[in-house]
PDB file of N, CA and C in Angstrom:
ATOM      1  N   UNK A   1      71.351  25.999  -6.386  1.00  0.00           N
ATOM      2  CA  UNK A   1      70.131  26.686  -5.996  1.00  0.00           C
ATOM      3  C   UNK A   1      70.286  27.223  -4.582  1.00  0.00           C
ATOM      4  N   UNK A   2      69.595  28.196  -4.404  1.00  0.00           N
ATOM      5  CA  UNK A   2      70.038  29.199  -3.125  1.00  0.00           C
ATOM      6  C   UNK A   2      69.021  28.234  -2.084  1.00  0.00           C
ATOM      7  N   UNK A   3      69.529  28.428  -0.883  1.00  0.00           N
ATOM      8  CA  UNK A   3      68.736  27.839   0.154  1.00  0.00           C
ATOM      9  C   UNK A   3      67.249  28.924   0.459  1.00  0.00           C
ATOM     10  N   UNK A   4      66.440  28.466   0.749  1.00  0.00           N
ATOM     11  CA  UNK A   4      65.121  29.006   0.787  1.00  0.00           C
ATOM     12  C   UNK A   4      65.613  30.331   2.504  1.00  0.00           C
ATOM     13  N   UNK A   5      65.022  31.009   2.055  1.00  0.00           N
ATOM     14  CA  UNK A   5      64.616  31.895   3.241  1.00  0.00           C
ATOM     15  C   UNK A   5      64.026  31.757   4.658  1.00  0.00           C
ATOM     16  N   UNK A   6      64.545  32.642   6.038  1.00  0.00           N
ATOM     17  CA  UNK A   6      63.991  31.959   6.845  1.00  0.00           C
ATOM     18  C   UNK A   6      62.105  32.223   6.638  1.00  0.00           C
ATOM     19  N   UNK A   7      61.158  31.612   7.217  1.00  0.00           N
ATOM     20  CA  UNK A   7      59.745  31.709   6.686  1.00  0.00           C
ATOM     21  C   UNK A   7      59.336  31.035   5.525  1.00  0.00           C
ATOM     22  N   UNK A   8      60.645  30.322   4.880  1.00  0.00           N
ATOM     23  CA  UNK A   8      60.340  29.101   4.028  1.00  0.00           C
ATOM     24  C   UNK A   8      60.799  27.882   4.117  1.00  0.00           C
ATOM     25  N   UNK A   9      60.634  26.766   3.084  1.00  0.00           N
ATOM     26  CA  UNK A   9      61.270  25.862   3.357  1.00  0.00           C
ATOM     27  C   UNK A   9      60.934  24.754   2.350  1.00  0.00           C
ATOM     28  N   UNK A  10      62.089  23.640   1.740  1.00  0.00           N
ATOM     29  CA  UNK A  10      61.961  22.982   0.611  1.00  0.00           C
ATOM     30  C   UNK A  10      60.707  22.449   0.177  1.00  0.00           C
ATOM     31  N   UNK A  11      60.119  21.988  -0.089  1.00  0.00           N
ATOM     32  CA  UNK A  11      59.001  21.278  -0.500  1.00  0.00           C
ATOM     33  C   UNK A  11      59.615  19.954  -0.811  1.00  0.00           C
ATOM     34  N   UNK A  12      59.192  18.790   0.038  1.00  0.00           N
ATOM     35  CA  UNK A  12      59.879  17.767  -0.144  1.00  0.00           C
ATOM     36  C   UNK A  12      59.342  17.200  -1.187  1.00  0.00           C
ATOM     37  N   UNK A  13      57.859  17.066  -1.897  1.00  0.00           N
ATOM     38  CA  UNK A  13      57.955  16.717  -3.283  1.00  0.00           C
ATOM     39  C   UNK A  13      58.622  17.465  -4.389  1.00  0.00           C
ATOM     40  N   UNK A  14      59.604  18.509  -3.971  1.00  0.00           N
ATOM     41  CA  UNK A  14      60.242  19.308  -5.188  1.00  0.00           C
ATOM     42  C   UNK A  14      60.852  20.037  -4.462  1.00  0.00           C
ATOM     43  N   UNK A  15      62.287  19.672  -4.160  1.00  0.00           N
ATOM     44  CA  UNK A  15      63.242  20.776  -3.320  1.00  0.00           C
ATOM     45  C   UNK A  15      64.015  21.388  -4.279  1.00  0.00           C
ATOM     46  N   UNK A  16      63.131  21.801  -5.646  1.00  0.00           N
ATOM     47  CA  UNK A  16      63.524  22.736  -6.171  1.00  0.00           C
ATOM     48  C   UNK A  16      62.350  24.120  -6.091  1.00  0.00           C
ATOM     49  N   UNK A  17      61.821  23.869  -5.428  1.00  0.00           N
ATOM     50  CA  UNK A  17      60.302  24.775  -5.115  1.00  0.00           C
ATOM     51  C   UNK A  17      60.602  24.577  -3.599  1.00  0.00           C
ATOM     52  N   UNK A  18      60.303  25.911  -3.449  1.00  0.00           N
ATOM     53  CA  UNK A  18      59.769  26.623  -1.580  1.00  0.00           C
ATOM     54  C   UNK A  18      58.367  26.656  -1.254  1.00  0.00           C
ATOM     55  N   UNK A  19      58.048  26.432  -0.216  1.00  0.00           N
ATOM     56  CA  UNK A  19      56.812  26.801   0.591  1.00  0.00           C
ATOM     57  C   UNK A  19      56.785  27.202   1.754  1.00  0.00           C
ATOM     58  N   UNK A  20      55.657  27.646   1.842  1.00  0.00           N
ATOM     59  CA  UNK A  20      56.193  28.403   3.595  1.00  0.00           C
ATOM     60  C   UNK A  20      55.715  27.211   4.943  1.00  0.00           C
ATOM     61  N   UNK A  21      56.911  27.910   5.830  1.00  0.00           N
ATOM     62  CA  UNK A  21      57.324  27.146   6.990  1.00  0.00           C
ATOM     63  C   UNK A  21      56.295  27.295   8.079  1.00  0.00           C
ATOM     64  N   UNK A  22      54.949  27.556   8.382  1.00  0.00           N
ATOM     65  CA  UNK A  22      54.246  27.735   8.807  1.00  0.00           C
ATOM     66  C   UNK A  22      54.970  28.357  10.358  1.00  0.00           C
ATOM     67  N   UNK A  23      55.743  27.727  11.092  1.00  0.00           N
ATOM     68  CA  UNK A  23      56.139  28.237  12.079  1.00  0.00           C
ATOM     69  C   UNK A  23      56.806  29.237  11.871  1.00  0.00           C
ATOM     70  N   UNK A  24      58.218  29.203  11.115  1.00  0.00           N
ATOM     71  CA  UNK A  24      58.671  30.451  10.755  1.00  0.00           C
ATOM     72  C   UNK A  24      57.803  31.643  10.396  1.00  0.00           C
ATOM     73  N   UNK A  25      56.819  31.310   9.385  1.00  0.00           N
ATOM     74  CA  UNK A  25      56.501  32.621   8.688  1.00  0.00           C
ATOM     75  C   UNK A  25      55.413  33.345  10.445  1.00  0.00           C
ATOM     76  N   UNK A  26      54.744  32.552  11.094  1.00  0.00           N
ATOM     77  CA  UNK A  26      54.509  32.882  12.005  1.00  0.00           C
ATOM     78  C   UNK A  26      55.150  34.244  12.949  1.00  0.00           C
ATOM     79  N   UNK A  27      56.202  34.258  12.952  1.00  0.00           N
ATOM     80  CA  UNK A  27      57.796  34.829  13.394  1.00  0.00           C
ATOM     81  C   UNK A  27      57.712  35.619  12.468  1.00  0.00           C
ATOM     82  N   UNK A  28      57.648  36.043  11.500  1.00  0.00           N
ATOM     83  CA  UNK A  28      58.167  36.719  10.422  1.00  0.00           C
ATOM     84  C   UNK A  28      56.775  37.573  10.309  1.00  0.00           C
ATOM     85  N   UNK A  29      55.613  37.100  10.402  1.00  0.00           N
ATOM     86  CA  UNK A  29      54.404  37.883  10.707  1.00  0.00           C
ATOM     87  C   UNK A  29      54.888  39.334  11.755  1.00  0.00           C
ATOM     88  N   UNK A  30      54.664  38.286  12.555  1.00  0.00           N
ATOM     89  CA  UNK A  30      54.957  39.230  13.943  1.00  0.00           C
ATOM     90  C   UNK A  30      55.537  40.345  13.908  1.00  0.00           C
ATOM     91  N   UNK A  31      56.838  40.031  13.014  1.00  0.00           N
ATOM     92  CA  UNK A  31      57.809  40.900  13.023  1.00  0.00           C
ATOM     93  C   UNK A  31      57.586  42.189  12.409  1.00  0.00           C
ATOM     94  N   UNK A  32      56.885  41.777  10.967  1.00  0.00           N
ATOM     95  CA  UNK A  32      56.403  42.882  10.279  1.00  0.00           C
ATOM     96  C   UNK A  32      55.029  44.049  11.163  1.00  0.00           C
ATOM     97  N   UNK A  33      54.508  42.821  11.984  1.00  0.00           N
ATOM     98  CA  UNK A  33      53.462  43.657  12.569  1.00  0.00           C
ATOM     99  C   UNK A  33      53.888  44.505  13.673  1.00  0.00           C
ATOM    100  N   UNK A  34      55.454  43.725  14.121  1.00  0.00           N
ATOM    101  CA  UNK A  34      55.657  44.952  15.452  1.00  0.00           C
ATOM    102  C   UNK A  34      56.276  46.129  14.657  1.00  0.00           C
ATOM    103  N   UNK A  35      57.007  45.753  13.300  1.00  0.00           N
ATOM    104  CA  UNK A  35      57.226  47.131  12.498  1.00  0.00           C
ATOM    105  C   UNK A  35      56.644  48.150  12.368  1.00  0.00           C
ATOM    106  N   UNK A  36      55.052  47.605  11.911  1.00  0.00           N
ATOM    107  CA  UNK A  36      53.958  48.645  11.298  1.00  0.00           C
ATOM    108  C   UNK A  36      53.329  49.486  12.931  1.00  0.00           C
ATOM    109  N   UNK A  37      53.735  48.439  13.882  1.00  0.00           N
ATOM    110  CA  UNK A  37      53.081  49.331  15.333  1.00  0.00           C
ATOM    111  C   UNK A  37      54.469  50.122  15.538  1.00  0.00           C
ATOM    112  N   UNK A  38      55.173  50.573  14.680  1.00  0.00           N
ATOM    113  CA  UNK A  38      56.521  51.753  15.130  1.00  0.00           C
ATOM    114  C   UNK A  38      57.519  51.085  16.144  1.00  0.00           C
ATOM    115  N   UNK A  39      57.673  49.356  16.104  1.00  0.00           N
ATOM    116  CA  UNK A  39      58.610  48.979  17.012  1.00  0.00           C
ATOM    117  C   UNK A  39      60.088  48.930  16.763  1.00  0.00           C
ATOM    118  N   UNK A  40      60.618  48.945  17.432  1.00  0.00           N
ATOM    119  CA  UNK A  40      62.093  49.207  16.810  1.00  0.00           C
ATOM    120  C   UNK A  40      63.251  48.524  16.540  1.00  0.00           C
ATOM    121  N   UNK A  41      63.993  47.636  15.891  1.00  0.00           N
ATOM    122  CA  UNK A  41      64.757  46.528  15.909  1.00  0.00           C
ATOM    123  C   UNK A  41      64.761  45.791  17.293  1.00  0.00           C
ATOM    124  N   UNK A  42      66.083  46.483  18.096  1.00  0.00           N
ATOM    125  CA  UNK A  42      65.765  46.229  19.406  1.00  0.00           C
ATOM    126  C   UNK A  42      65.127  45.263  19.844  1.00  0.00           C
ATOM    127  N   UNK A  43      64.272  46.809  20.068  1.00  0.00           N
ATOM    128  CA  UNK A  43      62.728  46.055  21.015  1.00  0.00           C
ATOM    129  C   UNK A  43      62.502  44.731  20.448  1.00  0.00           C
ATOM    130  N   UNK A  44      62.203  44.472  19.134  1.00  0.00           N
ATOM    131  CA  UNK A  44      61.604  43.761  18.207  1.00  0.00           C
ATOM    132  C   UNK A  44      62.311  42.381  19.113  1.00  0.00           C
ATOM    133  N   UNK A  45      63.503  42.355  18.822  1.00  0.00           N
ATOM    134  CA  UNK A  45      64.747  41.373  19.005  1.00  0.00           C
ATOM    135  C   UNK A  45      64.090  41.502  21.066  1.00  0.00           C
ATOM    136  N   UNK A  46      64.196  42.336  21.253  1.00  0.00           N
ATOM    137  CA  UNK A  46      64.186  41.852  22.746  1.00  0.00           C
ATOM    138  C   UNK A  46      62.879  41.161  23.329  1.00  0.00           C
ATOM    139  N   UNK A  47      61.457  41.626  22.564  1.00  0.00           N
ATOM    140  CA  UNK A  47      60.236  40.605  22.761  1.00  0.00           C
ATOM    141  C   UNK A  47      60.390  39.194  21.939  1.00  0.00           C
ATOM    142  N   UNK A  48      61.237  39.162  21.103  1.00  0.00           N
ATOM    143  CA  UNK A  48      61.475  37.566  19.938  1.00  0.00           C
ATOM    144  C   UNK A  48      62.052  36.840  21.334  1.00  0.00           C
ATOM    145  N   UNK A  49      62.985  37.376  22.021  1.00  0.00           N
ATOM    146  CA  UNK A  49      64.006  36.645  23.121  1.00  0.00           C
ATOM    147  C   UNK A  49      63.165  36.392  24.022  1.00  0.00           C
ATOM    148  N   UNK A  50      62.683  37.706  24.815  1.00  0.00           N
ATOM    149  CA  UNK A  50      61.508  37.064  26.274  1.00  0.00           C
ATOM    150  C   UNK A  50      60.474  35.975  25.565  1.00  0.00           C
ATOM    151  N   UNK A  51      60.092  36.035  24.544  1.00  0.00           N
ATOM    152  CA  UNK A  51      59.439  34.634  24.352  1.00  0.00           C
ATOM    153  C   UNK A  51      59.795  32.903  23.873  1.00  0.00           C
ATOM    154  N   UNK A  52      60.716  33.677  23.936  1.00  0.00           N
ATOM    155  CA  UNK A  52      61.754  32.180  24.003  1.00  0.00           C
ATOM    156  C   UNK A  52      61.593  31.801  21.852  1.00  0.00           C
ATOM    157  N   UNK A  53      61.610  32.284  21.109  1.00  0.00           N
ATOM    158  CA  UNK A  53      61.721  32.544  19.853  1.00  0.00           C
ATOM    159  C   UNK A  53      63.550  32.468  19.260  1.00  0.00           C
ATOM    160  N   UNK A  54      63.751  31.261  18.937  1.00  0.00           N
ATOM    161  CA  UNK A  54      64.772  30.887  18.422  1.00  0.00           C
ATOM    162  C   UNK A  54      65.223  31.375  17.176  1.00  0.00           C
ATOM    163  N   UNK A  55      66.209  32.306  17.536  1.00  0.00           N
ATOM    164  CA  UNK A  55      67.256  32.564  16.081  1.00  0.00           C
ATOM    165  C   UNK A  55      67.247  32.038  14.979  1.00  0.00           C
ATOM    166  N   UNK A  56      67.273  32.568  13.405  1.00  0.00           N
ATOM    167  CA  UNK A  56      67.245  31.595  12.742  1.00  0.00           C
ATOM    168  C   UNK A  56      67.806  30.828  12.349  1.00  0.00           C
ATOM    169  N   UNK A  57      69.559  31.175  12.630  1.00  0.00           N
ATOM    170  CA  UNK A  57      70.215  29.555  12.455  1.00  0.00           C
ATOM    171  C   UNK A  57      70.287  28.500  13.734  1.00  0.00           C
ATOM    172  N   UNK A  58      69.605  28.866  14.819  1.00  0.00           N
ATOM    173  CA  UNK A  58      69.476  27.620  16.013  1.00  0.00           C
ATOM    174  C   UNK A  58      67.887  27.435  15.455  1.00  0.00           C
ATOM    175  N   UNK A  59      66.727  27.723  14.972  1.00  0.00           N
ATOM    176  CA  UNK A  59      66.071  27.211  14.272  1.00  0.00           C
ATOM    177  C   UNK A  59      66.052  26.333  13.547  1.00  0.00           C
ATOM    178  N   UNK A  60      66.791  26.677  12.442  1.00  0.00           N
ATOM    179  CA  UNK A  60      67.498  25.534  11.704  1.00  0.00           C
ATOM    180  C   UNK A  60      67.686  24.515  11.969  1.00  0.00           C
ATOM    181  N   UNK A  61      68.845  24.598  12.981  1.00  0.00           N
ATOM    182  CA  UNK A  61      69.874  23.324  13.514  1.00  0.00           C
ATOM    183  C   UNK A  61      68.480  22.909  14.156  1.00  0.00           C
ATOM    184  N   UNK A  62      67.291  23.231  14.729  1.00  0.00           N
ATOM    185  CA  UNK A  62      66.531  22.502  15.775  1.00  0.00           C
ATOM    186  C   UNK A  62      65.457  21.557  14.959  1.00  0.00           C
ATOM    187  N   UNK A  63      65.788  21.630  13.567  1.00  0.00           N
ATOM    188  CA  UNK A  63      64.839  21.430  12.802  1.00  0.00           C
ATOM    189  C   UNK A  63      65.842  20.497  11.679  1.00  0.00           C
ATOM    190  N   UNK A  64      67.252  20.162  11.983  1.00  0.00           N
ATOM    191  CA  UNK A  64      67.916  19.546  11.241  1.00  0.00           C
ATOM    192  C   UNK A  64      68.364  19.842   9.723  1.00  0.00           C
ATOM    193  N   UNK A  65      68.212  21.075   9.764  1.00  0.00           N
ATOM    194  CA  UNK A  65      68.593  21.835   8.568  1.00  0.00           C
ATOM    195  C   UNK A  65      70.057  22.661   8.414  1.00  0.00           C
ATOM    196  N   UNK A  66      71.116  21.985   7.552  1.00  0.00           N
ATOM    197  CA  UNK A  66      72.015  23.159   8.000  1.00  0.00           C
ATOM    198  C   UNK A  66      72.185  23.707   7.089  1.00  0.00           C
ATOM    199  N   UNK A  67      72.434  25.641   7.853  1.00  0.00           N
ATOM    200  CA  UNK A  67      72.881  26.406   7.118  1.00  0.00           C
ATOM    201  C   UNK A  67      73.979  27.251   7.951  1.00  0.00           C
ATOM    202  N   UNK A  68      74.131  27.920   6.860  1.00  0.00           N
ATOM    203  CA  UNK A  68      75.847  28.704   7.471  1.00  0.00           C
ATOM    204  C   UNK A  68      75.180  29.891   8.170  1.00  0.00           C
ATOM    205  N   UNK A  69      76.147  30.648   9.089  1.00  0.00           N
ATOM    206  CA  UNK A  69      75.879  31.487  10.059  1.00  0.00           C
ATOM    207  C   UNK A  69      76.491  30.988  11.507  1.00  0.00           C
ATOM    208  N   UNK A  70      76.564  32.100  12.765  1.00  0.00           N
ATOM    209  CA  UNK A  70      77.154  31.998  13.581  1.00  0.00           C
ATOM    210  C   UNK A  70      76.677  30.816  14.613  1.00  0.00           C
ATOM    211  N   UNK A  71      77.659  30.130  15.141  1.00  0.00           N
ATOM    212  CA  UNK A  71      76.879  29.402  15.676  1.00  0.00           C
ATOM    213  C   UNK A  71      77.523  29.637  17.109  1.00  0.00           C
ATOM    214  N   UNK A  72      78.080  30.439  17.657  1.00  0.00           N
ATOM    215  CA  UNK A  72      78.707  30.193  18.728  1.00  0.00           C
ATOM    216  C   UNK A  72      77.426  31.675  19.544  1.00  0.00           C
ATOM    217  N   UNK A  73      76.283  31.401  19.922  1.00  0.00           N
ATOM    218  CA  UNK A  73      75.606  32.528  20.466  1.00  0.00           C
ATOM    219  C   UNK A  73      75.744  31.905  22.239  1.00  0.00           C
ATOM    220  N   UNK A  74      75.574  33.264  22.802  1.00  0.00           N
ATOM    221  CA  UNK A  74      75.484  33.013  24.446  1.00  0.00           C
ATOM    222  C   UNK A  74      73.858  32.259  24.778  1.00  0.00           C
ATOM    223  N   UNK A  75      72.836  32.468  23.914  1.00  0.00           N
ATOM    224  CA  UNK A  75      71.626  32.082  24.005  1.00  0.00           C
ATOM    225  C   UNK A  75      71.181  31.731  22.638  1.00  0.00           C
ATOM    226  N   UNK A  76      69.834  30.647  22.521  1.00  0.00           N
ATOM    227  CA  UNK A  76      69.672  30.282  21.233  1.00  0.00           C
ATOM    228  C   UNK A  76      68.720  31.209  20.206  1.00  0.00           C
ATOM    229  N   UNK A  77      68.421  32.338  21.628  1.00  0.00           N
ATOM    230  CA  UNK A  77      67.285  33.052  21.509  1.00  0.00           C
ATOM    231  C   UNK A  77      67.827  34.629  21.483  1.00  0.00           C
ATOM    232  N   UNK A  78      69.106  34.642  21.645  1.00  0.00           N
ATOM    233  CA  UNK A  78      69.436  36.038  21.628  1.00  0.00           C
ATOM    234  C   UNK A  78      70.067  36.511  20.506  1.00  0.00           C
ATOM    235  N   UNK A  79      69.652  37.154  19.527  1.00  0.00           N
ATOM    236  CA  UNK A  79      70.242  37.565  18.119  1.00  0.00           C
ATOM    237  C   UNK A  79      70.755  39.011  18.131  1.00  0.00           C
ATOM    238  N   UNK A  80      71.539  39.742  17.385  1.00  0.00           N
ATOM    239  CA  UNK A  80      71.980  40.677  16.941  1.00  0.00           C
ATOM    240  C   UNK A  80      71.065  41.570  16.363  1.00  0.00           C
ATOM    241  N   UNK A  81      70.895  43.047  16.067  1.00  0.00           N
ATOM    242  CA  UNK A  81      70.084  43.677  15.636  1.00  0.00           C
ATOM    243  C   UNK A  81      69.833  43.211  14.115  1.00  0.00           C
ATOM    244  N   UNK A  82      70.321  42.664  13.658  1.00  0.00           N
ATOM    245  CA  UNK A  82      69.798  42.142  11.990  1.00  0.00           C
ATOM    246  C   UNK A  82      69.462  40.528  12.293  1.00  0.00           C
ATOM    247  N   UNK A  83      69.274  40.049  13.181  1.00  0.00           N
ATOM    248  CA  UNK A  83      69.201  38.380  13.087  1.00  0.00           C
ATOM    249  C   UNK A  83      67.581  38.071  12.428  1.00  0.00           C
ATOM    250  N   UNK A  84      66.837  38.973  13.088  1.00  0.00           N
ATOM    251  CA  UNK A  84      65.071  38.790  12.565  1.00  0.00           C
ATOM    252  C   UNK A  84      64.818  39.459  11.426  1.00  0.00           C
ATOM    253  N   UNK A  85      65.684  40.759  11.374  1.00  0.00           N
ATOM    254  CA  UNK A  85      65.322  41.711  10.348  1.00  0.00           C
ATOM    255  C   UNK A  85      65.178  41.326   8.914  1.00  0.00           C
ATOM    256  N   UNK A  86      63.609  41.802   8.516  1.00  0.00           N
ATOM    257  CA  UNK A  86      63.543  41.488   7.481  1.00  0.00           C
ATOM    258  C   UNK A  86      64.029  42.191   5.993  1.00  0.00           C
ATOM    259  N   UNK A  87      64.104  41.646   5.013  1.00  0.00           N
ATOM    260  CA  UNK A  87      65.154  42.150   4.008  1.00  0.00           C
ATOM    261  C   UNK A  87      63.929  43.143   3.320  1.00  0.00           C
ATOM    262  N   UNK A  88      64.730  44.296   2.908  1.00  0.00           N
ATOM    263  CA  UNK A  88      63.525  45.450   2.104  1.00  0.00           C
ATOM    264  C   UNK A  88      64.043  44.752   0.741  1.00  0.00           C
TER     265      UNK A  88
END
């Protein structure tokens, strides 16, 4: 079974069922909303960082979850133009 998405997360009475991560999807709100205000990856990625908004695989790890992805970043908060981006 595929690991749940970032903005989700197992359901410990059934970690064959997802539910959402309340903090993540929080993050994942945002994101869509700085979309719909015409914001631009970037930017997007550079206000996730000034607020101190953790990547989603140092998320993970901060939350004792592992998943695969890079782990060697200069910051826990600084991602690549696809690190937040959400999937169409």
């Amino acid at each position: 079974m595929c690991p749940p998405p970032y903005g989700y997360k197992k359901d410990p009475d059934n970690p064959r069922k997802w539910i959402i991560d309340n903090e993540a999807a929080d993050v994942v709100r945002r994101i869509y909303r700085l979309c719909v205000e015409g914001k631009g990856i970037e930017t997007t990625a550079h206000l996730l960082q000034e607020d101190g908004i953790l990547i989603p695989t140092q998320y993970w790890e901060s939350k004792g979850i592992r998943k695969g992805g890079k782990k060697s970043q200069d910051t826990p908060y600084k991602g690549c133009k696809t690190t937040h981006q959400p999937k169409s």
